[in-house]
Protein backbone atom coordinates (compact mmCIF):
# COMPACT_ATOMS: atom_id res chain seq x y z
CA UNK A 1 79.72 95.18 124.98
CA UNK A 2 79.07 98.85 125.29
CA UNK A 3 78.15 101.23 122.42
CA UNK A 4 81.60 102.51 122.21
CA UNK A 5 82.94 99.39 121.09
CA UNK A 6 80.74 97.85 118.63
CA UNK A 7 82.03 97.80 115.28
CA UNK A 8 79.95 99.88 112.60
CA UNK A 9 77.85 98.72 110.11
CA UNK A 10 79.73 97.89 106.45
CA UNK A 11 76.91 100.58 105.15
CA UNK A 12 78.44 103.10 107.41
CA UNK A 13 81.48 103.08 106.41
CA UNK A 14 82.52 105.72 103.89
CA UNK A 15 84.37 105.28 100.81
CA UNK A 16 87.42 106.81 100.30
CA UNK A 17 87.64 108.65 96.75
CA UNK A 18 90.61 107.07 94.42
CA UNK A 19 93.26 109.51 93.88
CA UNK A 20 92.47 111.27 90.06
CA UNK A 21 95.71 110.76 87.82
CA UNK A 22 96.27 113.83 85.75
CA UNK A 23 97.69 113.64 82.52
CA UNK A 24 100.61 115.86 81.32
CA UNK A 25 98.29 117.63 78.77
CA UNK A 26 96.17 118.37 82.10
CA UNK A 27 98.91 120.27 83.53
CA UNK A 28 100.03 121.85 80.91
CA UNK A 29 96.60 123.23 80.07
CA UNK A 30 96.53 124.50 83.65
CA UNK A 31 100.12 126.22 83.35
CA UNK A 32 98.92 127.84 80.14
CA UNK A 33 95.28 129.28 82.04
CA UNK A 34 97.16 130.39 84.94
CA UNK A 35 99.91 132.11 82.89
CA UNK A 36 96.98 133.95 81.01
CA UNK A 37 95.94 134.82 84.99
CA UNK A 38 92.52 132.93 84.98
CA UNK A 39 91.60 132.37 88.32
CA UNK A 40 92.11 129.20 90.60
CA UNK A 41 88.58 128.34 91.05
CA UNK A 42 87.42 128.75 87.82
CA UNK A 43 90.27 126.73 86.17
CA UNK A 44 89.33 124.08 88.53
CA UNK A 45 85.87 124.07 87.22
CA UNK A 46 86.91 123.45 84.57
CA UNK A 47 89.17 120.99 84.62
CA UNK A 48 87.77 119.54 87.40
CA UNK A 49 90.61 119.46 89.63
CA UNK A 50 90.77 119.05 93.36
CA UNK A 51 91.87 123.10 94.40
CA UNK A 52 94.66 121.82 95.96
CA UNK A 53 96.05 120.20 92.76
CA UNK A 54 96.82 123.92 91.38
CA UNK A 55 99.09 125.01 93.44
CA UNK A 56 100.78 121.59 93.21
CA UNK A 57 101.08 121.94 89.48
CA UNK A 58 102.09 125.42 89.72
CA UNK A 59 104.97 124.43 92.73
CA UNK A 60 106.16 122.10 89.96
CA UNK A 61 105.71 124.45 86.40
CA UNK A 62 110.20 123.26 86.00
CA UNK A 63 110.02 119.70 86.21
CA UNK A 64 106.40 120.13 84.14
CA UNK A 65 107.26 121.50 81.29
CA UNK A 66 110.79 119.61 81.26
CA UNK A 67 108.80 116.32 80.88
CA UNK A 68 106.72 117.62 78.31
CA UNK A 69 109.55 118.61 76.26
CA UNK A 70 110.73 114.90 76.90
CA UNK A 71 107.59 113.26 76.10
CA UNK A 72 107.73 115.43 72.54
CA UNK A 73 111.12 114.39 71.40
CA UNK A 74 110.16 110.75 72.33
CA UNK A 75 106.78 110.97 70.09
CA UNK A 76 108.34 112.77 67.25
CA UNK A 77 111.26 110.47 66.34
């Protein structure tokens, strides 16, 4: 069998990193930092977001805050 076609080692195989699941408090901390214009790369410091998630968030600020305001009349009854 030529190189090409060997399989590689299990120990050369790289890991994929699990997807983080970001809480609603997450996001609405974010909303509130960008609103107050603090910039992208220091909010993900912070929160220790992927970059990408920002803009994410901030395509989705509607549906968001909508769930929060769900999520509140649901834990205050």
């Amino acid at each position: 069998m030529s190189e090409k076609h060997k399989c590689a080692s299990p120990s050369a195989i790289q890991v994929k990193n699990r997807q983080k699941a970001i809480s609603s408090e997450e996001k609405l901390d974010t909303i509130h930092r960008l609103e107050k214009s603090e910039r992208i790369a220091d909010i993900q410091r912070n929160v220790k977001l992927a970059h990408s998630s920002i803009p994410t968030i901030c395509d989705n600020v509607d549906r968001i805050t909508e769930s929060a305001k769900c999520l509140c009349n649901i834990n205050c009854q």
